[in-house]
N, C-alpha and C. Protein backbone atom coordinates (compact mmCIF):
# COMPACT_ATOMS: atom_id res chain seq x y z
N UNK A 1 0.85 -1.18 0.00
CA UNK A 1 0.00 0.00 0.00
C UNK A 1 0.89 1.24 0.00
N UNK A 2 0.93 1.96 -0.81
CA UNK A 2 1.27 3.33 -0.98
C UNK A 2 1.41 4.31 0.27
N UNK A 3 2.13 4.67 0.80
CA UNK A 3 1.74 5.72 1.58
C UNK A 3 1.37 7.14 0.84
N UNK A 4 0.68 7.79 1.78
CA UNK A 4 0.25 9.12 1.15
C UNK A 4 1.37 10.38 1.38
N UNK A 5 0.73 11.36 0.63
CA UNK A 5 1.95 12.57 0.42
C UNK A 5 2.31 12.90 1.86
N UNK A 6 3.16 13.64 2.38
CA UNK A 6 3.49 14.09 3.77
C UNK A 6 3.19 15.42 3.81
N UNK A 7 2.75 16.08 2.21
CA UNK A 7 2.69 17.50 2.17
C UNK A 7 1.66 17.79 1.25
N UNK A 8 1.01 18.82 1.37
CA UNK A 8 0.19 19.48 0.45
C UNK A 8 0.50 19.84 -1.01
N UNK A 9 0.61 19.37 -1.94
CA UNK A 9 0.97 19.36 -3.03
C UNK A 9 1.00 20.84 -3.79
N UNK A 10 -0.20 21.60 -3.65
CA UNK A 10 -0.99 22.97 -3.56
C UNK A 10 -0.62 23.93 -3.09
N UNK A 11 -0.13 23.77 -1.93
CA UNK A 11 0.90 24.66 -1.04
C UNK A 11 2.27 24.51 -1.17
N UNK A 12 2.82 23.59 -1.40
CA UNK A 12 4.26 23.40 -1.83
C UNK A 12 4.29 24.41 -3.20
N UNK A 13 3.72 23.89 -4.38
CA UNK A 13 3.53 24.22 -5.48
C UNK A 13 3.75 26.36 -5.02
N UNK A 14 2.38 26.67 -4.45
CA UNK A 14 2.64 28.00 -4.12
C UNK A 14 3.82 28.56 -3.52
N UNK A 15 4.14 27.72 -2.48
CA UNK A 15 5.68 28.37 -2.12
C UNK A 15 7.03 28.09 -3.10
N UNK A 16 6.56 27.12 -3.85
CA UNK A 16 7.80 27.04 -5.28
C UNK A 16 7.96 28.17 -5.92
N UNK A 17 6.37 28.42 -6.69
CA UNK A 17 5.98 29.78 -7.39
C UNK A 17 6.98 31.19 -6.73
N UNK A 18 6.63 31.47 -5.20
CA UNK A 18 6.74 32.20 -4.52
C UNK A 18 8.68 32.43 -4.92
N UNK A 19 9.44 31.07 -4.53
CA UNK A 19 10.85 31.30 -4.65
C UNK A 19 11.41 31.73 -5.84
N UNK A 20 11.21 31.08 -6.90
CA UNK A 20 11.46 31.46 -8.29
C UNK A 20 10.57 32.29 -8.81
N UNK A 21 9.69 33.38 -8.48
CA UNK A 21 9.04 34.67 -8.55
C UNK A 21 9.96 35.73 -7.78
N UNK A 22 10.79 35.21 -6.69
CA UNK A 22 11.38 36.23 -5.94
C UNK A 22 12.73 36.09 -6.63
N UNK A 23 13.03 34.97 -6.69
CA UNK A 23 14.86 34.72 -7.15
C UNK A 23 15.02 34.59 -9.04
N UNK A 24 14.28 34.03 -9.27
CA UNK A 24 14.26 33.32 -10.93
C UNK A 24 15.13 31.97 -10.28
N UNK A 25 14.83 31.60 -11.42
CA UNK A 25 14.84 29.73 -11.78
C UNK A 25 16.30 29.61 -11.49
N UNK A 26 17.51 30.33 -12.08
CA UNK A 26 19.30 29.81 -12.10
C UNK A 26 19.55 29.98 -10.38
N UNK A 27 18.82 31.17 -10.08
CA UNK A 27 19.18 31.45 -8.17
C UNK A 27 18.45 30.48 -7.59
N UNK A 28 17.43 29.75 -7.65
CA UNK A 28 16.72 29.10 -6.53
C UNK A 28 17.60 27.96 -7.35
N UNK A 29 18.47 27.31 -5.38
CA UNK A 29 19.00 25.89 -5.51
C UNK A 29 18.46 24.84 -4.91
N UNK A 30 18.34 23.47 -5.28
CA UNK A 30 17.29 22.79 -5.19
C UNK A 30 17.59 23.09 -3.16
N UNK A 31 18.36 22.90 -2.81
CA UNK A 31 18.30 22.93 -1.43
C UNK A 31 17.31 24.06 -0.98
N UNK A 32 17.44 25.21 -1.19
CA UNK A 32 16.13 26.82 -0.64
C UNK A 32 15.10 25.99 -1.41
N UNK A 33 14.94 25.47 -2.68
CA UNK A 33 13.54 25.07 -3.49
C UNK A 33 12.72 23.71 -2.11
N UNK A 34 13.60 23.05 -1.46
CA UNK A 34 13.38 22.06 -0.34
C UNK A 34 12.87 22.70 0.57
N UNK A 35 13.77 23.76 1.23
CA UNK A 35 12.94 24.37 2.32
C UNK A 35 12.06 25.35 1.93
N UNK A 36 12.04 25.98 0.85
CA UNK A 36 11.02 26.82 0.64
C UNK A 36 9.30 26.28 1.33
N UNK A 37 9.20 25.06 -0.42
CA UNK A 37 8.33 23.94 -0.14
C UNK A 37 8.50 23.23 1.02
N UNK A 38 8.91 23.35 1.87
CA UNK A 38 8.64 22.45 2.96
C UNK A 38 8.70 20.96 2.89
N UNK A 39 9.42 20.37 1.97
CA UNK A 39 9.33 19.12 1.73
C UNK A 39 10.71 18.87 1.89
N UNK A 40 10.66 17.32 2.75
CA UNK A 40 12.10 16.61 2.15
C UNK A 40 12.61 16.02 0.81
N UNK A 41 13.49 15.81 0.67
CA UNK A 41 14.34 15.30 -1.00
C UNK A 41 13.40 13.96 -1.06
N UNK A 42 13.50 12.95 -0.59
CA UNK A 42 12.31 11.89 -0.64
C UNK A 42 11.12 12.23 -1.07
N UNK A 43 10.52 13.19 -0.61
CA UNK A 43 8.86 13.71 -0.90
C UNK A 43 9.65 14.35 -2.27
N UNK A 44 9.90 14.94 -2.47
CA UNK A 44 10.29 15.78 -3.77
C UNK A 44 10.39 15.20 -4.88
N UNK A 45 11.28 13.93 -5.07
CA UNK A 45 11.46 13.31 -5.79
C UNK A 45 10.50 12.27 -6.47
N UNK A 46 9.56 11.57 -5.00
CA UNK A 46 8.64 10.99 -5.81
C UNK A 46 7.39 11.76 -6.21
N UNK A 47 7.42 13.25 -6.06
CA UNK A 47 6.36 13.92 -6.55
C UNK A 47 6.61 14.90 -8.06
N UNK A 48 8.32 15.25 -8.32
CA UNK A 48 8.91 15.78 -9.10
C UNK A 48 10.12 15.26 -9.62
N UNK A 49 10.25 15.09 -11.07
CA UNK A 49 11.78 14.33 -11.61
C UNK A 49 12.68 15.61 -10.98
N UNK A 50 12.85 16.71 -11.11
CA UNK A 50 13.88 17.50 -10.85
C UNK A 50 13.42 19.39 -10.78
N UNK A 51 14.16 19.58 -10.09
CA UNK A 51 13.75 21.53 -10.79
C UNK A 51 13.54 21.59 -11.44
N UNK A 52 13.79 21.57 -12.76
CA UNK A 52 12.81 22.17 -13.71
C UNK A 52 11.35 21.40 -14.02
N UNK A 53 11.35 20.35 -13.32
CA UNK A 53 9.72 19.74 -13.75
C UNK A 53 8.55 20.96 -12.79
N UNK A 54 9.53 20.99 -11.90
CA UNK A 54 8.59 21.85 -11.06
C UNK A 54 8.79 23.30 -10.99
N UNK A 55 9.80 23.93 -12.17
CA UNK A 55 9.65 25.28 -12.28
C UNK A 55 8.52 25.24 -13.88
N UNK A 56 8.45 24.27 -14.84
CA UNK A 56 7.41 23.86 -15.40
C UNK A 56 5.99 24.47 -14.85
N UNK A 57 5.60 23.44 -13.91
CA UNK A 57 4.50 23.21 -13.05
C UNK A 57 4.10 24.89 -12.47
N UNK A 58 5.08 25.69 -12.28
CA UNK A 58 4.96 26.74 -11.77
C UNK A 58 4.59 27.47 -12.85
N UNK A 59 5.06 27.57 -13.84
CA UNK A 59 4.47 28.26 -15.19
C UNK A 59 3.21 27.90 -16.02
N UNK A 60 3.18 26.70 -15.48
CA UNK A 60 1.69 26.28 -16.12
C UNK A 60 0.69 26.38 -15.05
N UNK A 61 0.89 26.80 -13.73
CA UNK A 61 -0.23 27.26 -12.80
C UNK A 61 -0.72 28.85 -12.75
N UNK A 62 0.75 29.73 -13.43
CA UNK A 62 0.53 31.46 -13.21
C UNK A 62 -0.34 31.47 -14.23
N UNK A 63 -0.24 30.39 -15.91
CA UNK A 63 -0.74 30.40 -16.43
C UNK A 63 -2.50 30.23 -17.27
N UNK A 64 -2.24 29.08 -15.75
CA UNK A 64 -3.62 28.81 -15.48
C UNK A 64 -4.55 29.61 -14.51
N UNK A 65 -4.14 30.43 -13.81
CA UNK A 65 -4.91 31.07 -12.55
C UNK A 65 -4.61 32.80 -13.52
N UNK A 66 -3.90 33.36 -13.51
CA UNK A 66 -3.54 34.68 -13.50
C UNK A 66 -3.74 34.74 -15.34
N UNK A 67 -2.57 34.14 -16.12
CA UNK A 67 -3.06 34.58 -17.74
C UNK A 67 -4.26 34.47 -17.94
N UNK A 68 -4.96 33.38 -17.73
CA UNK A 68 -6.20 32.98 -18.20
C UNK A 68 -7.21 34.12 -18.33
N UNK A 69 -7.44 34.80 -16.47
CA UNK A 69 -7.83 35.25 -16.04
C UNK A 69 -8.01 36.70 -16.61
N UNK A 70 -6.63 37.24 -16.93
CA UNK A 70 -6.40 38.04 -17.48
C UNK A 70 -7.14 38.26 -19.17
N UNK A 71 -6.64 37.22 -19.86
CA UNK A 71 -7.07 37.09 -21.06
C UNK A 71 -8.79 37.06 -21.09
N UNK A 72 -9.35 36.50 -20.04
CA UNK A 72 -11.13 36.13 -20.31
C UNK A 72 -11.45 37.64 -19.64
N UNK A 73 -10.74 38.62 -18.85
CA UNK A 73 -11.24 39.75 -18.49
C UNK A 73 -10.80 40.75 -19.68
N UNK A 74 -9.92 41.00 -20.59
CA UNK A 74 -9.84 41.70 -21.46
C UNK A 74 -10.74 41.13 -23.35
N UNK A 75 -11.27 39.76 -22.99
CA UNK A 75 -12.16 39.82 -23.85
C UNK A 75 -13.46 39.47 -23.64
N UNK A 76 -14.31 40.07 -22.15
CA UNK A 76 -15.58 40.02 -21.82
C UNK A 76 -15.89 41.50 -22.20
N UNK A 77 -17.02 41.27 -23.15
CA UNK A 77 -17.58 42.21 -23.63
C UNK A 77 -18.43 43.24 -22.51
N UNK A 78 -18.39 42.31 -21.16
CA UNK A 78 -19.44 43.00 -20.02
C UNK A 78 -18.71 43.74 -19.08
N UNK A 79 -17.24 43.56 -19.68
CA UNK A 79 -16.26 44.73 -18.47
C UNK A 79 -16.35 45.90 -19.60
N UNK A 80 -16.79 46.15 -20.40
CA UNK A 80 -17.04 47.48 -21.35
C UNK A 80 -16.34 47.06 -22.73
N UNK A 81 -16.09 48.80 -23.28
CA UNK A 81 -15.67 48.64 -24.78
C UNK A 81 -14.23 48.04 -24.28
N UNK A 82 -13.69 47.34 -25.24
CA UNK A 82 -11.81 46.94 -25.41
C UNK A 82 -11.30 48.16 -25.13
N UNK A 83 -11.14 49.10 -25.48
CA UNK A 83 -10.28 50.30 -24.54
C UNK A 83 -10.76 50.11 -23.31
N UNK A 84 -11.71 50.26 -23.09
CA UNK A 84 -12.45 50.32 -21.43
C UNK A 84 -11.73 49.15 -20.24
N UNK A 85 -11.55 47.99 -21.30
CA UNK A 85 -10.91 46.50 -20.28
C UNK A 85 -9.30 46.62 -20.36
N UNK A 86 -8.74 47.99 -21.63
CA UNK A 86 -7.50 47.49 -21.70
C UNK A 86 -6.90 48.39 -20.78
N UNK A 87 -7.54 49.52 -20.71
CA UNK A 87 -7.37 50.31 -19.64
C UNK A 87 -7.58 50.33 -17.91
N UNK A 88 -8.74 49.28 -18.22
CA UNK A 88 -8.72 48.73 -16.65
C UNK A 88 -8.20 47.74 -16.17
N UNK A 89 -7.34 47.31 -17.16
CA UNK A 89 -6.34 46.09 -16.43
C UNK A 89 -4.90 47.17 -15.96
N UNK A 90 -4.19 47.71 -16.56
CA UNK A 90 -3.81 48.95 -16.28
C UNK A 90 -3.87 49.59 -15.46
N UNK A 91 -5.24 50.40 -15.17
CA UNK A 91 -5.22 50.72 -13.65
C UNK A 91 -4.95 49.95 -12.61
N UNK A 92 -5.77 48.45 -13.03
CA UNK A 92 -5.91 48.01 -12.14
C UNK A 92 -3.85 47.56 -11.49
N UNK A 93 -3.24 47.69 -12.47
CA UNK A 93 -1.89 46.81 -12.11
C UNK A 93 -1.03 48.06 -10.83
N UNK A 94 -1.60 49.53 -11.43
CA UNK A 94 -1.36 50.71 -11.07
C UNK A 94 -1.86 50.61 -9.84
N UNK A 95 -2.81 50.13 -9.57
CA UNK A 95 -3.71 50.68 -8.04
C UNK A 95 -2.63 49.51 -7.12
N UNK A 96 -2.18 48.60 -7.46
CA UNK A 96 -1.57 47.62 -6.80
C UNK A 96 0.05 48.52 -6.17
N UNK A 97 0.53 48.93 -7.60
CA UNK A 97 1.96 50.24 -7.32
C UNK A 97 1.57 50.83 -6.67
N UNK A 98 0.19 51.36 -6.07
CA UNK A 98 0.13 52.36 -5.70
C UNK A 98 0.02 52.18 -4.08
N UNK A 99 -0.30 51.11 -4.12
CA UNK A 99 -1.19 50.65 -2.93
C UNK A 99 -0.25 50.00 -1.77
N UNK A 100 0.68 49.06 -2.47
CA UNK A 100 1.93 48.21 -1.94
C UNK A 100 3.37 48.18 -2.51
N UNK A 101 3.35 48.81 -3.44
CA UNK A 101 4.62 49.08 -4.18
C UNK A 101 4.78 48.21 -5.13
N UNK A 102 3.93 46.95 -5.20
CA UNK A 102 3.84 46.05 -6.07
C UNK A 102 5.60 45.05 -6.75
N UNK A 103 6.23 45.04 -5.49
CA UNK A 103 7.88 44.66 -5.44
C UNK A 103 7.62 43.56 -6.38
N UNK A 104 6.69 42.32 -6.13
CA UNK A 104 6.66 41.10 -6.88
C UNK A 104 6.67 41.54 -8.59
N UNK A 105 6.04 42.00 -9.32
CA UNK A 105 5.93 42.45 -10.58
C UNK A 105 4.95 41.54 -11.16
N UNK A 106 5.61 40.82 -12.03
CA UNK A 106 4.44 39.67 -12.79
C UNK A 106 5.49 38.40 -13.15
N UNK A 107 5.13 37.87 -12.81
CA UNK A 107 6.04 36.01 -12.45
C UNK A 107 6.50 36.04 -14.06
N UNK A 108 5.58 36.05 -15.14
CA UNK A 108 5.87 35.84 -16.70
C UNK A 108 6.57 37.09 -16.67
N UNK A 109 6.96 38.34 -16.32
CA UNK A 109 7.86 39.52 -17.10
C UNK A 109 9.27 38.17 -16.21
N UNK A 110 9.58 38.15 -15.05
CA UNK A 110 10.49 37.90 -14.13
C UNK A 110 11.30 36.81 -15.00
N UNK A 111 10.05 35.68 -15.75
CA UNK A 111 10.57 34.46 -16.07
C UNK A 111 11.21 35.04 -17.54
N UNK A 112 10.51 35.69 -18.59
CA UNK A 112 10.99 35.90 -19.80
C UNK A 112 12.75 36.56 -19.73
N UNK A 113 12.41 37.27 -18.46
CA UNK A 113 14.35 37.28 -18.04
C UNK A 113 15.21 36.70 -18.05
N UNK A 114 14.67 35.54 -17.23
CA UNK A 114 15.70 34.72 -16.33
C UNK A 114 15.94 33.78 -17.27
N UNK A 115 17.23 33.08 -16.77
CA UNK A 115 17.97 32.13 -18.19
C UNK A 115 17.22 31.10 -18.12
N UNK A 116 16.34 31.21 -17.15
CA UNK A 116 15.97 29.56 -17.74
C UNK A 116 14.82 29.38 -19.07
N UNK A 117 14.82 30.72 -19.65
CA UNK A 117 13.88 30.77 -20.90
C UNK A 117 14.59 30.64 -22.27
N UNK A 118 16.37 29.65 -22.03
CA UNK A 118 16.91 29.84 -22.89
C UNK A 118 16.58 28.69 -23.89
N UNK A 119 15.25 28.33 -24.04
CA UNK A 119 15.00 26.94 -25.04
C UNK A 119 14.28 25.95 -23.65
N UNK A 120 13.52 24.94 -24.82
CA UNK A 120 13.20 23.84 -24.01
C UNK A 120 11.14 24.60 -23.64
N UNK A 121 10.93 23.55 -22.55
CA UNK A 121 9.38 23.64 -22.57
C UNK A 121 9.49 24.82 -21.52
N UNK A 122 10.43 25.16 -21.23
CA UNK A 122 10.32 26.77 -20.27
C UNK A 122 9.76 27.86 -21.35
N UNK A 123 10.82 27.80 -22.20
CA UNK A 123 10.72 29.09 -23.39
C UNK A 123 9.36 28.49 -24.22
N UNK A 124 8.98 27.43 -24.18
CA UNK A 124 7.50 27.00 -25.36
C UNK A 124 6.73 27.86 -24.14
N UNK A 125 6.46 27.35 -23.28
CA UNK A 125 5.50 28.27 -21.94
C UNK A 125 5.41 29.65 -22.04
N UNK A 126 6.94 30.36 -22.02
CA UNK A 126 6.62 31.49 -22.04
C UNK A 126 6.18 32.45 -23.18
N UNK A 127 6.56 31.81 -24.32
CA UNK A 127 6.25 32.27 -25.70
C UNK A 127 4.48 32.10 -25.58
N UNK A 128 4.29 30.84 -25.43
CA UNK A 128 2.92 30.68 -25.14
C UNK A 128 1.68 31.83 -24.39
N UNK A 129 2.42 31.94 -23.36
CA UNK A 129 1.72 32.84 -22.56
C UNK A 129 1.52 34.33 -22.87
N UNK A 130 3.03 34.67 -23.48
CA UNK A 130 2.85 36.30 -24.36
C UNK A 130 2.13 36.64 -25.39
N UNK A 131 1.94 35.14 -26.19
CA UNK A 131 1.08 35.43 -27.59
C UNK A 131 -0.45 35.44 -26.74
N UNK A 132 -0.78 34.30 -25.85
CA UNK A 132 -2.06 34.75 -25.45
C UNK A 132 -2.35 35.76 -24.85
N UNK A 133 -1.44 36.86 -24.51
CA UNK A 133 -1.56 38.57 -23.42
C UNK A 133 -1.91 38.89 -24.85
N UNK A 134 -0.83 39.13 -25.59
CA UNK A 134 -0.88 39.79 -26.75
C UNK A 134 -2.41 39.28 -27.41
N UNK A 135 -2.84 38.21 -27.43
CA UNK A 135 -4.18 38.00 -28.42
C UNK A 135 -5.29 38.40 -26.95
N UNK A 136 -5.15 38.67 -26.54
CA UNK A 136 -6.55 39.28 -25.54
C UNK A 136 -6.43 40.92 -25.90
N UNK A 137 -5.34 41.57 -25.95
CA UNK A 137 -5.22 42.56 -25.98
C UNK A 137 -6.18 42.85 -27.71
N UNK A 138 -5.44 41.83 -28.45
CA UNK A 138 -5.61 42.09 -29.82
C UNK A 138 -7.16 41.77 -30.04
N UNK A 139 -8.01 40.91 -29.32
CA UNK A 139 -9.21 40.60 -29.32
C UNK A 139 -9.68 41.86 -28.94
N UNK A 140 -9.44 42.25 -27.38
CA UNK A 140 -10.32 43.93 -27.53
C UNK A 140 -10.35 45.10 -27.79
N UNK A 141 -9.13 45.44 -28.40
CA UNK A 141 -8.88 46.03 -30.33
C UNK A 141 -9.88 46.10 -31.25
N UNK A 142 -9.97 44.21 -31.58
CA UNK A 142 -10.96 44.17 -32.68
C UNK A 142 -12.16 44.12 -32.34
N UNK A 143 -12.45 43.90 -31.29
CA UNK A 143 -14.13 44.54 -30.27
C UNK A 143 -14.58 45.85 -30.66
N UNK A 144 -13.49 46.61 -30.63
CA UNK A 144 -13.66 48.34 -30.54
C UNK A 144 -13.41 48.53 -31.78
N UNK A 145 -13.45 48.11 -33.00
CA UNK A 145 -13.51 48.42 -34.27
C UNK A 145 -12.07 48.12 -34.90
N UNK A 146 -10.97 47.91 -34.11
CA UNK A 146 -9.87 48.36 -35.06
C UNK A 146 -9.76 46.92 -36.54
N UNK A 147 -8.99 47.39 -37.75
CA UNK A 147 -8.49 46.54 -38.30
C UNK A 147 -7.82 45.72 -37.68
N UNK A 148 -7.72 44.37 -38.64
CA UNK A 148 -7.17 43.14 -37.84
C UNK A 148 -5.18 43.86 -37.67
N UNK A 149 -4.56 43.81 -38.47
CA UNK A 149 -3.46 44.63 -38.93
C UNK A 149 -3.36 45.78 -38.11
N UNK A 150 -3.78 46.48 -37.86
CA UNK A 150 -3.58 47.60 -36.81
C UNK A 150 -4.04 46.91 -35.30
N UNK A 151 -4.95 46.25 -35.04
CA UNK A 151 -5.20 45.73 -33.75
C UNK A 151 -4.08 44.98 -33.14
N UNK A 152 -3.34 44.05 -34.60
CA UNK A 152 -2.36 43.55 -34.26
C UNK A 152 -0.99 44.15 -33.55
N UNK A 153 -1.10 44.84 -34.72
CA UNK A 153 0.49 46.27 -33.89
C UNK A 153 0.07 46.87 -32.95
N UNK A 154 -0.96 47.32 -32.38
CA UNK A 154 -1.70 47.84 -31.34
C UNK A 154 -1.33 46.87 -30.30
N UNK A 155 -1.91 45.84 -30.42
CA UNK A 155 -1.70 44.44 -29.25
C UNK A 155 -0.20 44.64 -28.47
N UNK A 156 0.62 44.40 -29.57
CA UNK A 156 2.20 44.51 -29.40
C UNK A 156 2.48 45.56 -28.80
N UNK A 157 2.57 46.79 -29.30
CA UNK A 157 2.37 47.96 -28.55
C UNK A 157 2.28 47.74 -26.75
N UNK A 158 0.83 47.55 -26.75
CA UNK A 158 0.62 47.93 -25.40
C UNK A 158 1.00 46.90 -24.54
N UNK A 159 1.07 45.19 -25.07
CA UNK A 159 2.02 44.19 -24.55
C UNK A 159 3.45 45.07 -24.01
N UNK A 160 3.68 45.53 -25.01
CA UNK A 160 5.29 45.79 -24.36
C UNK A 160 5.46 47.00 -23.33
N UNK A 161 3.88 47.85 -23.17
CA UNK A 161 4.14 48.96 -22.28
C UNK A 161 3.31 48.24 -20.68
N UNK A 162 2.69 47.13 -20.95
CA UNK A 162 2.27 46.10 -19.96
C UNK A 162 3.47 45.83 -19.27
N UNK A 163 4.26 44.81 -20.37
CA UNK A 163 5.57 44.28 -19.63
C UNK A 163 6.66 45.34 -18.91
N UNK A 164 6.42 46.77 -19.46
CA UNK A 164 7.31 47.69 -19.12
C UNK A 164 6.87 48.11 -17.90
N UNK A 165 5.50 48.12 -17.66
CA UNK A 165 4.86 48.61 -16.50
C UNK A 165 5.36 47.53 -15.30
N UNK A 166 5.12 46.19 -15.61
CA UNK A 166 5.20 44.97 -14.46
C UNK A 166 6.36 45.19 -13.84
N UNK A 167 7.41 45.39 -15.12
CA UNK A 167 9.37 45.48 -14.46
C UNK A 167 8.99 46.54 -13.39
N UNK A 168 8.86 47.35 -13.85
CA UNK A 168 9.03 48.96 -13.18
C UNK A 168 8.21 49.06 -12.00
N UNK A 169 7.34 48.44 -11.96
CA UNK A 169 6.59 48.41 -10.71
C UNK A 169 7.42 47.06 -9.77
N UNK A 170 8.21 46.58 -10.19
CA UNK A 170 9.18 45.71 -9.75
C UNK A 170 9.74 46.37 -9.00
N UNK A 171 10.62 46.90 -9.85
CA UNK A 171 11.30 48.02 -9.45
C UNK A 171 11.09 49.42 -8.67
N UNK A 172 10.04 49.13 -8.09
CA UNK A 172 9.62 50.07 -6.98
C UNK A 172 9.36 51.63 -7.78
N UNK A 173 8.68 51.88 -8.67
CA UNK A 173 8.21 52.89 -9.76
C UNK A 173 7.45 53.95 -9.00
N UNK A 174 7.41 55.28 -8.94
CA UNK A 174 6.49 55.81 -8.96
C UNK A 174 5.22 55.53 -9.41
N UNK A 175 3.78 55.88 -8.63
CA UNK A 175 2.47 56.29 -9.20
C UNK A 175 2.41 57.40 -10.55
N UNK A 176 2.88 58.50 -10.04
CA UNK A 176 3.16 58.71 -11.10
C UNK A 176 3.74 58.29 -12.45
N UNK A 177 4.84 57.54 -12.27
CA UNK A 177 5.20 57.09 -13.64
C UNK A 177 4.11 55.87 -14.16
N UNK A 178 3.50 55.18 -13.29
CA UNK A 178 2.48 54.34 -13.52
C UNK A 178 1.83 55.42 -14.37
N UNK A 179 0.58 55.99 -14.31
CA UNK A 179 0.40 57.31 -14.74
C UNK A 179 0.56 57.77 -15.90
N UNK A 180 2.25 57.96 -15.64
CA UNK A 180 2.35 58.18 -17.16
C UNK A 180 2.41 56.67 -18.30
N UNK A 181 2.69 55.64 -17.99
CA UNK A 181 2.35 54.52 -18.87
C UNK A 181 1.05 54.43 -19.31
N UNK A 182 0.07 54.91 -18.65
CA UNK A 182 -0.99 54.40 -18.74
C UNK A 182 -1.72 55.83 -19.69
N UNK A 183 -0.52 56.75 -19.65
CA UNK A 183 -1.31 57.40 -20.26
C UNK A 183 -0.51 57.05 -22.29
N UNK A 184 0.20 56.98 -22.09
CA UNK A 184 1.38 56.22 -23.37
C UNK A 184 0.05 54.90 -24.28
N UNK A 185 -0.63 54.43 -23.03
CA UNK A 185 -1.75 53.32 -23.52
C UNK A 185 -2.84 53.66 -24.32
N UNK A 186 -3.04 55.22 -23.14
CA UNK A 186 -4.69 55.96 -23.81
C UNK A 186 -3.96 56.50 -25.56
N UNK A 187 -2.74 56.59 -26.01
CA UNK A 187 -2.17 57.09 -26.82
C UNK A 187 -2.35 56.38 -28.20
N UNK A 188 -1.71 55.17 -27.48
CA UNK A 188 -1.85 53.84 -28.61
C UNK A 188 -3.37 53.33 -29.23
N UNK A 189 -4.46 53.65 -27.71
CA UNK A 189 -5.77 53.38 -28.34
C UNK A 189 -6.36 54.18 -28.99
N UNK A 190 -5.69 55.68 -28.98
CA UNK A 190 -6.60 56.56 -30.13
C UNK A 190 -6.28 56.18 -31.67
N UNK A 191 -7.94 56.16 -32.21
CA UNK A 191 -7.38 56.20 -33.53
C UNK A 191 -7.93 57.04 -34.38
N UNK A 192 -7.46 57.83 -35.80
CA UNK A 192 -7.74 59.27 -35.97
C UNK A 192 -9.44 58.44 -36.55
C-alpha cells in the first residue's frame, strides 16, 4: 500500500511559485527550493523528476490562474468597450503600485528574463503565454472596431508597455510614472 503525500501538493507548489518569482529559476538551488516547499528530497522526488519539472508546473499554474484570467477579463464584452478593459487592467496593475509598491511584478515579465527561458518547454510556456496577453489585448482592439493589422500592432504595442509597466513596478516605480504609462496606452488606443 502506498503511503500518502506528507505535504500538500498545492501549497508546496505556491511556495515554489513564490521562490522562483522572488529569485528566478538559475538562483533558486534545489536545497532553498526544499525548504522553501517544505518538503524533504524523498517527498520531492517521488512527486517531481527535478527543478525544472517543477519550475514547469509553476508556469503552467501562473498560467492557469492569472493569464487565463487576465485574457477572459480583457475579452468580456461586459467589463465594457476593449479600450475600457484594456485600460482597466492597467489601472488596475497601477492601483496595486500604488497601494503596496507592487515589489513582486508579474512572475511571466520575471521568467521571460531569467535564463531559464533559454530553449526547451520553459521558453514554449513562455512564448505561449505572451502570444495569449498579446491575443486578448488584440481581441479587444478588434471589439472596438480596429483593423485586424492595426489591432495587431496595437496588441504589441501595449504588450510591451504592460511588460514595461510589471518590471518597473518591480522596481519600486512611482504612481506617477504608472500614470504616465498608462497614459502612453490611452495614446496607442486613439485612432484618428
Amino acid at each position: 500500500m502506498a503511503r500518502p503525500r506528507e505535504f500538500d501538493p498545492d501549497v508546496a507548489m505556491d511556495k515554489a511559485i513564490a521562490l522562483f518569482w522572488d529569485v528566478g529559476y538559475e538562483e533558486a538551488s534545489l536545497s532553498e527550493l526544499l525548504t522553501a516547499m517544505e518538503i524533504t528530497k524523498g517527498s520531492f522526488y517521488k512527486a517531481f523528476r527535478d527543478k525544472q519539472s517543477v519550475y514547469i508546473a509553476a508556469l503552467d499554474r501562473y498560467n492557469d490562474e492569472v493569464i487565463s484570467a487576465t485574457v477572459a477579463f480583457l475579452g468580456d464584452p461586459a467589463q465594457g468597450s476593449g479600450r475600457e478593459r484594456i485600460l482597466g487592467l492597467f489601472s488596475r496593475v497601477a492601483a496595486v503600485v500604488h497601494a503596496d509598491g507592487d515589489r513582486l511584478g508579474c512572475f511571466l515579465c520575471n521568467a521571460l528574463i531569467d535564463k531559464a527561458a533559454g530553449g526547451g518547454a520553459a521558453e514554449e510556456r513562455l512564448q505561449a503565454m505572451t502570444h495569449r496577453l498579446e491575443g486578448g489585448f488584440r481581441r479587444a482592439l478588434l471589439d472596438d472596431g480596429f483593423e485586424d493589422s492595426l489591432a495587431r500592432a496595437t496588441a504589441r504595442g501595449v504588450l510591451s508597455v504592460y511588460f514595461g509597466l510589471r518590471v518597473l513596478g518591480r522596481a519600486g516605480l512611482s504612481s506617477e510614472m504608472a500614470g504616465d504609462c498608462i497614459g502612453q496606452v490611452e495614446r496607442l488606443l486613439e485612432r484618428d
